[in-house]
C-alpha atoms as a PDB file:
ATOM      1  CA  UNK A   1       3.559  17.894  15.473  1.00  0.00           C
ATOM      2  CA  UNK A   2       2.609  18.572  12.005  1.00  0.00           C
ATOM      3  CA  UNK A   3       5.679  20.789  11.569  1.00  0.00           C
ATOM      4  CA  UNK A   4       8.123  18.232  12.704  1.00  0.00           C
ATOM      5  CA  UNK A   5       7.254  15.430  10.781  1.00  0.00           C
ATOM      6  CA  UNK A   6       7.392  17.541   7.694  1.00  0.00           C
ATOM      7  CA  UNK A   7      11.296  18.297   9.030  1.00  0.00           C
ATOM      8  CA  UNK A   8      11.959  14.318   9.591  1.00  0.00           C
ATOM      9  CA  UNK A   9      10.674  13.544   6.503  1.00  0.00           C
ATOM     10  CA  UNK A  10      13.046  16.300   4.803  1.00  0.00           C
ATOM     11  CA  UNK A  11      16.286  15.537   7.371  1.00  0.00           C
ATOM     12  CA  UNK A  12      15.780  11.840   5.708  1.00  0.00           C
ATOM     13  CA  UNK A  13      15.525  12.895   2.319  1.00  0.00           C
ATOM     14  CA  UNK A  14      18.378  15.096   2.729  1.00  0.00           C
ATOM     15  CA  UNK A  15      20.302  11.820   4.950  1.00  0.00           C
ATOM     16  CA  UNK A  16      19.555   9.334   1.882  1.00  0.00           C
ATOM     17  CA  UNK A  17      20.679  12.018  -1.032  1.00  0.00           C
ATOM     18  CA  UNK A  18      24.006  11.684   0.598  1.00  0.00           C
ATOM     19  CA  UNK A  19      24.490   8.012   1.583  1.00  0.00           C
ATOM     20  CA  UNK A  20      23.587   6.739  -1.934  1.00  0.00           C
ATOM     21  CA  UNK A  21      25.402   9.247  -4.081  1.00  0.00           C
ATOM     22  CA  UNK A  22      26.907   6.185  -5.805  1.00  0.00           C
ATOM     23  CA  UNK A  23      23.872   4.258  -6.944  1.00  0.00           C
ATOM     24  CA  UNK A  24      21.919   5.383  -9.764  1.00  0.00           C
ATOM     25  CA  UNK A  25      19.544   7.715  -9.781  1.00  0.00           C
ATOM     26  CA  UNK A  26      15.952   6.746 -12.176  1.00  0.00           C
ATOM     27  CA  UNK A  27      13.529   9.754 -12.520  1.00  0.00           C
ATOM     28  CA  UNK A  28      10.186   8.958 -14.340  1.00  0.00           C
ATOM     29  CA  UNK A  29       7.809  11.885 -15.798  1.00  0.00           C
ATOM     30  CA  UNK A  30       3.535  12.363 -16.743  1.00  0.00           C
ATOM     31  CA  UNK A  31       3.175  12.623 -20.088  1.00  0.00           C
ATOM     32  CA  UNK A  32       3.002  16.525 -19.002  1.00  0.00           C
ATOM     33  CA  UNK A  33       6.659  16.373 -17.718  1.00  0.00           C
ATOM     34  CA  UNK A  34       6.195  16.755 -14.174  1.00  0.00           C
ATOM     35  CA  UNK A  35       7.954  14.825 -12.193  1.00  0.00           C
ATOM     36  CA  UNK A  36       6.437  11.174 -11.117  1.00  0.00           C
ATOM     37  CA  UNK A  37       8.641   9.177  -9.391  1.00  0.00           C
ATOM     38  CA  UNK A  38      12.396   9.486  -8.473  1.00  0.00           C
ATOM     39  CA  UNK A  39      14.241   6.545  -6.832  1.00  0.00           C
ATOM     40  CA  UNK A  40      17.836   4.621  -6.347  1.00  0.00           C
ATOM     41  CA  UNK A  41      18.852   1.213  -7.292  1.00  0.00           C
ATOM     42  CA  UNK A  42      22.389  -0.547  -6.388  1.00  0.00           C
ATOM     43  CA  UNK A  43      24.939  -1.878  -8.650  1.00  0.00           C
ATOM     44  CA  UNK A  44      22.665  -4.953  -8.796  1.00  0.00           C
ATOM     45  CA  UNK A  45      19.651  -3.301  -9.731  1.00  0.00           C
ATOM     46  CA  UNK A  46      17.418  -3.568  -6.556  1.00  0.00           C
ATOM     47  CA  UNK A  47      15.821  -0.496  -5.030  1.00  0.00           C
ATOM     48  CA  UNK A  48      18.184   1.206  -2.438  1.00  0.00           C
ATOM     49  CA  UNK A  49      18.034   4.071  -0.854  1.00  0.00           C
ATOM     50  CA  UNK A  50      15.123   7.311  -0.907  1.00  0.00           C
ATOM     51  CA  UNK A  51      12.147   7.086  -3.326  1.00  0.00           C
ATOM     52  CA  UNK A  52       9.598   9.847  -3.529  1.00  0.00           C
ATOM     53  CA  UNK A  53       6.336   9.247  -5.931  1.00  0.00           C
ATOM     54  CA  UNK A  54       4.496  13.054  -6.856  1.00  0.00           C
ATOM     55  CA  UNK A  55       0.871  13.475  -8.137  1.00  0.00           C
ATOM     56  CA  UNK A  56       0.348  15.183 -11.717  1.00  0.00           C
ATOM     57  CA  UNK A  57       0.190  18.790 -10.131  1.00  0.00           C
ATOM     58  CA  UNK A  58       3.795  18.544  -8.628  1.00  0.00           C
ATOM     59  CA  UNK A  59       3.097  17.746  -5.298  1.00  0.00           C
ATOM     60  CA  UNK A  60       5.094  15.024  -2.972  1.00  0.00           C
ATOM     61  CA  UNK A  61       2.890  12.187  -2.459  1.00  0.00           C
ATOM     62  CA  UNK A  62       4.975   9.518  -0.887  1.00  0.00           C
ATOM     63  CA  UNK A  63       8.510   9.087   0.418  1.00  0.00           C
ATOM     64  CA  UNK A  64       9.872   5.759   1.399  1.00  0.00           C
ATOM     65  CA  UNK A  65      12.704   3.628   1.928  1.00  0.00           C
ATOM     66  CA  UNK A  66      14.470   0.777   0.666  1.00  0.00           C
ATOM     67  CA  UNK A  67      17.078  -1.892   1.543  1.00  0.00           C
ATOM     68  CA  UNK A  68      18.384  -3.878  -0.656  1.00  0.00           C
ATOM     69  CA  UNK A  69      15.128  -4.595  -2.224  1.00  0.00           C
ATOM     70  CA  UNK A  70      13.082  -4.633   1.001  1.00  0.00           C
ATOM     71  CA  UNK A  71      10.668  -1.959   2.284  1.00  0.00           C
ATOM     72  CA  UNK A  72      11.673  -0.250   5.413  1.00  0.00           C
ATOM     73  CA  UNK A  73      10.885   1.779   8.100  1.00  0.00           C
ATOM     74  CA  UNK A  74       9.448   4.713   7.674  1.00  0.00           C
ATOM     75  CA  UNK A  75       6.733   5.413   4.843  1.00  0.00           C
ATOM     76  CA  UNK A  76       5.349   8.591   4.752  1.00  0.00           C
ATOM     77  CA  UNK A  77       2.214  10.046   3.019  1.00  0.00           C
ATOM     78  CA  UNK A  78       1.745  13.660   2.543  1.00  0.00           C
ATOM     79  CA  UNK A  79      -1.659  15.670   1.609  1.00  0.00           C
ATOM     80  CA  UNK A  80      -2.147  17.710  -1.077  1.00  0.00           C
ATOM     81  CA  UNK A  81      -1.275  20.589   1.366  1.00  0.00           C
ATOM     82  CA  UNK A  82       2.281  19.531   2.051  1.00  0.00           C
ATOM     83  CA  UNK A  83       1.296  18.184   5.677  1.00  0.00           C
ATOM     84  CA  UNK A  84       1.899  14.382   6.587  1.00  0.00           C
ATOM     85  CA  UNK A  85      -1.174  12.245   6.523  1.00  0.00           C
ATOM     86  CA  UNK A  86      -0.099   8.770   7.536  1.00  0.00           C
ATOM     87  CA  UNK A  87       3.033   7.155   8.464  1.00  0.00           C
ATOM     88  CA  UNK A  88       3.569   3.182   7.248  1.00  0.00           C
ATOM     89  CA  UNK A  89       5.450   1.088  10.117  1.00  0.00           C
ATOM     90  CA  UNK A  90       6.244  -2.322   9.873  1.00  0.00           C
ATOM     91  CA  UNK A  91       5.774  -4.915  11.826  1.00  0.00           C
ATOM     92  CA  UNK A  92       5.802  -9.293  11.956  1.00  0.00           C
ATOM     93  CA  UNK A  93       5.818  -8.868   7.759  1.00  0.00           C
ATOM     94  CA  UNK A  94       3.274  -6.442   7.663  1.00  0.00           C
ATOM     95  CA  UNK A  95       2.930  -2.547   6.930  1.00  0.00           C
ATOM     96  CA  UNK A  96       0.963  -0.685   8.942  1.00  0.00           C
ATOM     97  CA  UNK A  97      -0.413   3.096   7.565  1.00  0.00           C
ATOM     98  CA  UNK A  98      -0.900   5.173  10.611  1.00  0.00           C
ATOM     99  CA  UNK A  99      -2.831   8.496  10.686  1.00  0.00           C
ATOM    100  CA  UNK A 100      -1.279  11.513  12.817  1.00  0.00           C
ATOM    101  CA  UNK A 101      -3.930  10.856  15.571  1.00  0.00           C
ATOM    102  CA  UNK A 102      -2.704   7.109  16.119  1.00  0.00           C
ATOM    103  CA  UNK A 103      -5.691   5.390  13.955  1.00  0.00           C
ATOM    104  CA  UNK A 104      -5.143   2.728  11.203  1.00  0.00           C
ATOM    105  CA  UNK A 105      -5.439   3.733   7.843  1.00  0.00           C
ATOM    106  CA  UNK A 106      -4.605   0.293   5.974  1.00  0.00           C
ATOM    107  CA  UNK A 107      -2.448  -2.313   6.498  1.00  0.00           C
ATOM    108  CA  UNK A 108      -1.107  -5.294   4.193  1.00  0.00           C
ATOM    109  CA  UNK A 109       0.816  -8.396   3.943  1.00  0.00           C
ATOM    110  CA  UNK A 110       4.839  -8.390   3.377  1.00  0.00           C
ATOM    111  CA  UNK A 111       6.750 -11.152   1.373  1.00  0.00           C
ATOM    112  CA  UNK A 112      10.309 -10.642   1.080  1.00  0.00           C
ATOM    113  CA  UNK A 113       9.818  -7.269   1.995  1.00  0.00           C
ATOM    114  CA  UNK A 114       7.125  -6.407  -0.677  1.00  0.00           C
ATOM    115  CA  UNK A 115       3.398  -5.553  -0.391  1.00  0.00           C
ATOM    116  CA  UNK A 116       1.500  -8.548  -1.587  1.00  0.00           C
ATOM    117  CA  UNK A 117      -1.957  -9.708  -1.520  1.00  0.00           C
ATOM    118  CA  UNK A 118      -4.822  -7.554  -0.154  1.00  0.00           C
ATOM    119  CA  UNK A 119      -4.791  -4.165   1.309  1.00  0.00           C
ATOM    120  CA  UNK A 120      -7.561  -3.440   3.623  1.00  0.00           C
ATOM    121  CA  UNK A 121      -8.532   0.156   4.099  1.00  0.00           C
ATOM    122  CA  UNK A 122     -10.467   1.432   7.493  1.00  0.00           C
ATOM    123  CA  UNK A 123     -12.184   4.684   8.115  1.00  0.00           C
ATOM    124  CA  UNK A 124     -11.160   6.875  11.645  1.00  0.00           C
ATOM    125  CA  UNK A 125     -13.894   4.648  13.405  1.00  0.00           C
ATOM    126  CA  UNK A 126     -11.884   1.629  12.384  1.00  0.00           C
ATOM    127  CA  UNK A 127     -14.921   0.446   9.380  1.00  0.00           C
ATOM    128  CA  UNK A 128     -13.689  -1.162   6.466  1.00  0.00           C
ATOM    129  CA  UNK A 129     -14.116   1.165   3.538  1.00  0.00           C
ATOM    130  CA  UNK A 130     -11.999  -0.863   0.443  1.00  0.00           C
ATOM    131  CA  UNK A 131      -9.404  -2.819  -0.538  1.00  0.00           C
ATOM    132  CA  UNK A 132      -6.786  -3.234  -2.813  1.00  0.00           C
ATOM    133  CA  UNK A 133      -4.683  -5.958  -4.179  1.00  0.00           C
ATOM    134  CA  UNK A 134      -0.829  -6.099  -5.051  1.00  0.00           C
ATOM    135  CA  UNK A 135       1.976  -8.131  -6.581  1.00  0.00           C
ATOM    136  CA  UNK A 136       5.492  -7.766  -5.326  1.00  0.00           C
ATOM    137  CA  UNK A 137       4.639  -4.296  -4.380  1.00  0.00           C
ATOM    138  CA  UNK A 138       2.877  -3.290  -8.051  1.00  0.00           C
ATOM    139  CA  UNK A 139      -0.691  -2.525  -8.142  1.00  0.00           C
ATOM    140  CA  UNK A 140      -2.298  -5.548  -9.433  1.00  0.00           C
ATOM    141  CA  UNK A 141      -5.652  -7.280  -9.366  1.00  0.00           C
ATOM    142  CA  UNK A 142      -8.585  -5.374  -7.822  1.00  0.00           C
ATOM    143  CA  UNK A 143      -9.500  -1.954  -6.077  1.00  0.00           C
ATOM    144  CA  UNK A 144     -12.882  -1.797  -4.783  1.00  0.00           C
ATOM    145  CA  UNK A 145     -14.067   1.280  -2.155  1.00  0.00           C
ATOM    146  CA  UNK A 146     -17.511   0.865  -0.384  1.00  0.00           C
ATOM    147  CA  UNK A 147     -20.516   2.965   0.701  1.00  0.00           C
ATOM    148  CA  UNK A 148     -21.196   3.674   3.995  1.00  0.00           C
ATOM    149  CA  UNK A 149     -23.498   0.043   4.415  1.00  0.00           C
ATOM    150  CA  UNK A 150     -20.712  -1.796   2.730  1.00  0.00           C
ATOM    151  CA  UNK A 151     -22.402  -1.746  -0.871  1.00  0.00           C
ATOM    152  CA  UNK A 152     -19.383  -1.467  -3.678  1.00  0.00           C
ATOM    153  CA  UNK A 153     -18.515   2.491  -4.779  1.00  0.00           C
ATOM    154  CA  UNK A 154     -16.336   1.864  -7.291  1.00  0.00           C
ATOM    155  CA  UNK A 155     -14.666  -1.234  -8.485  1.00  0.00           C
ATOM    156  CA  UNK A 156     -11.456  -0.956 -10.489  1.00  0.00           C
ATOM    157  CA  UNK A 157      -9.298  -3.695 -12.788  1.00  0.00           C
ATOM    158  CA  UNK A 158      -5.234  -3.287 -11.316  1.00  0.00           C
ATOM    159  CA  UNK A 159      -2.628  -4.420 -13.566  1.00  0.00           C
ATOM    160  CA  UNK A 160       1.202  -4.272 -13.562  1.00  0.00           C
ATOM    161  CA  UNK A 161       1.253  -3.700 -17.273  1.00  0.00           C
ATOM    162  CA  UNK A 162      -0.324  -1.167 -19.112  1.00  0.00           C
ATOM    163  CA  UNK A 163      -2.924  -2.990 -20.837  1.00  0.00           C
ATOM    164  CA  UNK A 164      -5.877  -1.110 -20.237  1.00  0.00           C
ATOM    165  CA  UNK A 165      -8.277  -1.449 -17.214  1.00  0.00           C
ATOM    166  CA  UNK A 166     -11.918  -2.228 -16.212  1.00  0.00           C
ATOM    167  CA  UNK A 167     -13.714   0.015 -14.153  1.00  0.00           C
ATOM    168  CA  UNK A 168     -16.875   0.390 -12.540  1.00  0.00           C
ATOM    169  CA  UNK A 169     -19.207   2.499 -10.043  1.00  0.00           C
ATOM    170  CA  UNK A 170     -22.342   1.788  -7.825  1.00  0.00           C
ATOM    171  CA  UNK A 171     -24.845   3.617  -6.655  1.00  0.00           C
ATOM    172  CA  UNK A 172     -25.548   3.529  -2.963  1.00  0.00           C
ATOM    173  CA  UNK A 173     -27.562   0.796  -2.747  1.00  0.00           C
ATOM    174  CA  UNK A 174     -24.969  -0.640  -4.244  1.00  0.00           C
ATOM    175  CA  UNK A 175     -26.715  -1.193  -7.812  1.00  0.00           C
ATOM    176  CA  UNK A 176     -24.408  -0.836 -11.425  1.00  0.00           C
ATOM    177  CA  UNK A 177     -24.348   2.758 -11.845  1.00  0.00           C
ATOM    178  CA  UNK A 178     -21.454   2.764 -14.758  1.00  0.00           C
ATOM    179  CA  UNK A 179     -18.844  -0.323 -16.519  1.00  0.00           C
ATOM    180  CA  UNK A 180     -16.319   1.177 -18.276  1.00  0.00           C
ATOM    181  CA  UNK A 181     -13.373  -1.280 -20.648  1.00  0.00           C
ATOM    182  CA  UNK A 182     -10.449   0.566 -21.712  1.00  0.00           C
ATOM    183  CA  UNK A 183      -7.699  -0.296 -23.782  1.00  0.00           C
ATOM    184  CA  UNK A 184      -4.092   1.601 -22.774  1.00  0.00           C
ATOM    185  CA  UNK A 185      -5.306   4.106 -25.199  1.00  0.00           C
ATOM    186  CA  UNK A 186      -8.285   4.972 -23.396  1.00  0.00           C
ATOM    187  CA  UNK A 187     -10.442   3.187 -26.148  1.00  0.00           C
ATOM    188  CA  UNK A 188     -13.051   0.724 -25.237  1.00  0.00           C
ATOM    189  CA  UNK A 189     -16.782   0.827 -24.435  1.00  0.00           C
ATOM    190  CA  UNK A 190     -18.805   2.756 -21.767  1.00  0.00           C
ATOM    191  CA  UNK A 191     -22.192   1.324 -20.219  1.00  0.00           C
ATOM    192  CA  UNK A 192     -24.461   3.498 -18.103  1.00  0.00           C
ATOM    193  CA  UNK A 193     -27.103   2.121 -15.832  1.00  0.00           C
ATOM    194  CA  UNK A 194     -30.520   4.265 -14.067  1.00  0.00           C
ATOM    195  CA  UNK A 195     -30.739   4.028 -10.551  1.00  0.00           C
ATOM    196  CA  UNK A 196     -33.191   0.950 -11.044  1.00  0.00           C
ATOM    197  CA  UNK A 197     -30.579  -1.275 -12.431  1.00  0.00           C
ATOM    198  CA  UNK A 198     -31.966  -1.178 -16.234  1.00  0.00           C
ATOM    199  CA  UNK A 199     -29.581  -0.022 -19.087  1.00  0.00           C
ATOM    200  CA  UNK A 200     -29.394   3.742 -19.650  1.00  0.00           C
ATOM    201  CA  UNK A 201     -26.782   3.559 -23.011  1.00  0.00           C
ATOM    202  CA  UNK A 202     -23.753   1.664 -23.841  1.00  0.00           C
ATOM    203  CA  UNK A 203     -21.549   3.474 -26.292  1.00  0.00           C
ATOM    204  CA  UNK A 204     -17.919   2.624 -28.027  1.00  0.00           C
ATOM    205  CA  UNK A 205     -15.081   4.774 -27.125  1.00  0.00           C
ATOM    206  CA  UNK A 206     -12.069   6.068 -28.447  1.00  0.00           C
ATOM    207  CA  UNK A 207      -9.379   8.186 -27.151  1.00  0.00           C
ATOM    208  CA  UNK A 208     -12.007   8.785 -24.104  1.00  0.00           C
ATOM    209  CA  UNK A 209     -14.508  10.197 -26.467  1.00  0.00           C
ATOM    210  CA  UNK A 210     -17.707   8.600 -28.236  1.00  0.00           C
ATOM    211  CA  UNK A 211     -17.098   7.095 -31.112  1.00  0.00           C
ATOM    212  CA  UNK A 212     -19.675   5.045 -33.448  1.00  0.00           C
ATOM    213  CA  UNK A 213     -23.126   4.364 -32.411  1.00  0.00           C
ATOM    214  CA  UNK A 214     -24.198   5.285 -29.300  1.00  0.00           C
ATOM    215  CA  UNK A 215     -27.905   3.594 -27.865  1.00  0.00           C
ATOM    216  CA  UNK A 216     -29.686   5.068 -25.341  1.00  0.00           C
ATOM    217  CA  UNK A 217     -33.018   3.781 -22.963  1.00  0.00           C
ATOM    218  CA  UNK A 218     -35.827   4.679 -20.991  1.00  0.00           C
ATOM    219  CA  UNK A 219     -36.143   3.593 -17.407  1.00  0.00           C
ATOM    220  CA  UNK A 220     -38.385   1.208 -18.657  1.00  0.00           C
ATOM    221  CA  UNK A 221     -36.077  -0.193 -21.124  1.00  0.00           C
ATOM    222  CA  UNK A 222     -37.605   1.518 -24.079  1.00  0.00           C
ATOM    223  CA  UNK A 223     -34.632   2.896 -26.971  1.00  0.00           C
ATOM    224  CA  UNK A 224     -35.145   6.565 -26.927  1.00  0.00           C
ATOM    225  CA  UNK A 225     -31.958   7.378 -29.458  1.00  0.00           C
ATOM    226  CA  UNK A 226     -29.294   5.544 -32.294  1.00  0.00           C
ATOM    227  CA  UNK A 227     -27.033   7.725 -32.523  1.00  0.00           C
ATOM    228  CA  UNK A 228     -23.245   8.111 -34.247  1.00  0.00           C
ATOM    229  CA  UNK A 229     -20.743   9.978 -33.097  1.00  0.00           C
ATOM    230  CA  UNK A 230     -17.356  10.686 -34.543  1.00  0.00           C
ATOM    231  CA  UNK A 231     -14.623  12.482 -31.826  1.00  0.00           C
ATOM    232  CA  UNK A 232     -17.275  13.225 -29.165  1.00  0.00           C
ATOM    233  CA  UNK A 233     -19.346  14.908 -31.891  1.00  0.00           C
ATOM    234  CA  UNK A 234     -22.721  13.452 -33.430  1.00  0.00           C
ATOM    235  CA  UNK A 235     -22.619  12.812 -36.997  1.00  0.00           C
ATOM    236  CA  UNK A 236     -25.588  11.565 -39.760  1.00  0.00           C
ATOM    237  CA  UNK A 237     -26.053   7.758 -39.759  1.00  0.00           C
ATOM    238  CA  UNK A 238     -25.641   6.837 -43.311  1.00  0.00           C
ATOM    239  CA  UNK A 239     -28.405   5.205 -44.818  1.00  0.00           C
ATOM    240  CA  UNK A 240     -28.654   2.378 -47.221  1.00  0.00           C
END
């Protein structure tokens, strides 16, 4: 079944490549120059036509379809293996993620044929396990994945524009384990937590590395270290 999914999904691509040879073709890289997205718009500048999204390694993550600006049938997400993993269907304005054994994988809202609003995520026993939030079809406002008792995992800020992000994770009893603020330029400050809830060292950040003084605590909430770092690195604190 595996097998001929893969050869749908390629039959399509091939289909699309054809029918849209006159609309124009926009290819976006990583900073590493792999391939990210690739996707069509008309002479009017909506989406038409194939779109395929890739991770950072190369591989094919997602291959969907457009219409004139609208989402259409089929969506279909591949592993990092090259096999299918879920197919999206549509249906009364909303999109529907199936996995290959008939399940639900997610499903979410339509307006004018984009994803909007919440995105609820279930498990293979049908259990909620996270959501996440869009704006005509862009990731924006909130992804949050739980524990198995429903206590928050991780907690991310989702925005349209690259403007930096706020991220956190829990522990499972669904206590603070880290808050993390980042600028688009991966500077910002980090916060750690013990399991017990009480601070464990808050430290500023820039370009994802320590940078400037860096306190650290006991369970008990007693400072332990004052340190400065420069690049990662610790360096002397300069006395007065």
């Amino acid at each position: 079944m595996r097998a001929s999914l893969k050869i749908a999904a390629f039959v399509l691509f091939i289909i699309v490549s054809c029918n849209y040879n006159g609309d124009t073709i926009i290819e976006k890289y990583y900073p590493n120059n792999v391939l990210k997205r690739k996707y069509t718009l008309n002479s009017n500048g909506a989406m038409n036509g194939l779109d395929s999204t890739f991770r950072i390694d190369g591989t094919l993550k997602e291959v969907c379809f457009w219409k004139q600006g609208k989402l259409s049938d089929s969506i279909v997400k591949f592993d990092y293996q090259g096999n299918v993993s879920t197919i999206g269907k549509i249906k009364d304005e909303t999109l529907i993620f199936y996995r290959l054994d008939g399940t639900i994988e997610s499903e979410v809202m339509l307006l004018n044929g984009l994803k909007n609003g919440l995105e609820v995520h279930y498990n293979a026993d049908g259990k909620i396990v996270g959501f996440k939030s869009y704006r005509n079809n862009l990731d924006h406002g909130v992804l949050i994945q739980f524990n198995k008792n429903l206590t928050p995992k991780y907690i991310k800020q989702l925005k349209s524009e690259d403007t930096g992000e706020i991220l956190t994770s829990h522990y499972n009893n669904g206590l603070l384990k880290t808050f993390r603020i980042y600028d688009n330029e991966d500077n910002g400050y980090r916060i750690l937590f013990h399991p017990n809830g009480a601070l464990k060292s808050i430290s500023q950040i820039k370009s994802g590395k320590s940078n400037g003084l860096k306190f650290s605590f006991t369970v008990n909430g007693q400072l332990i270290s004052k340190d400065n770092y420069e690049d990662g690195e610790i360096r002397p604190i300069l006395k007065k």
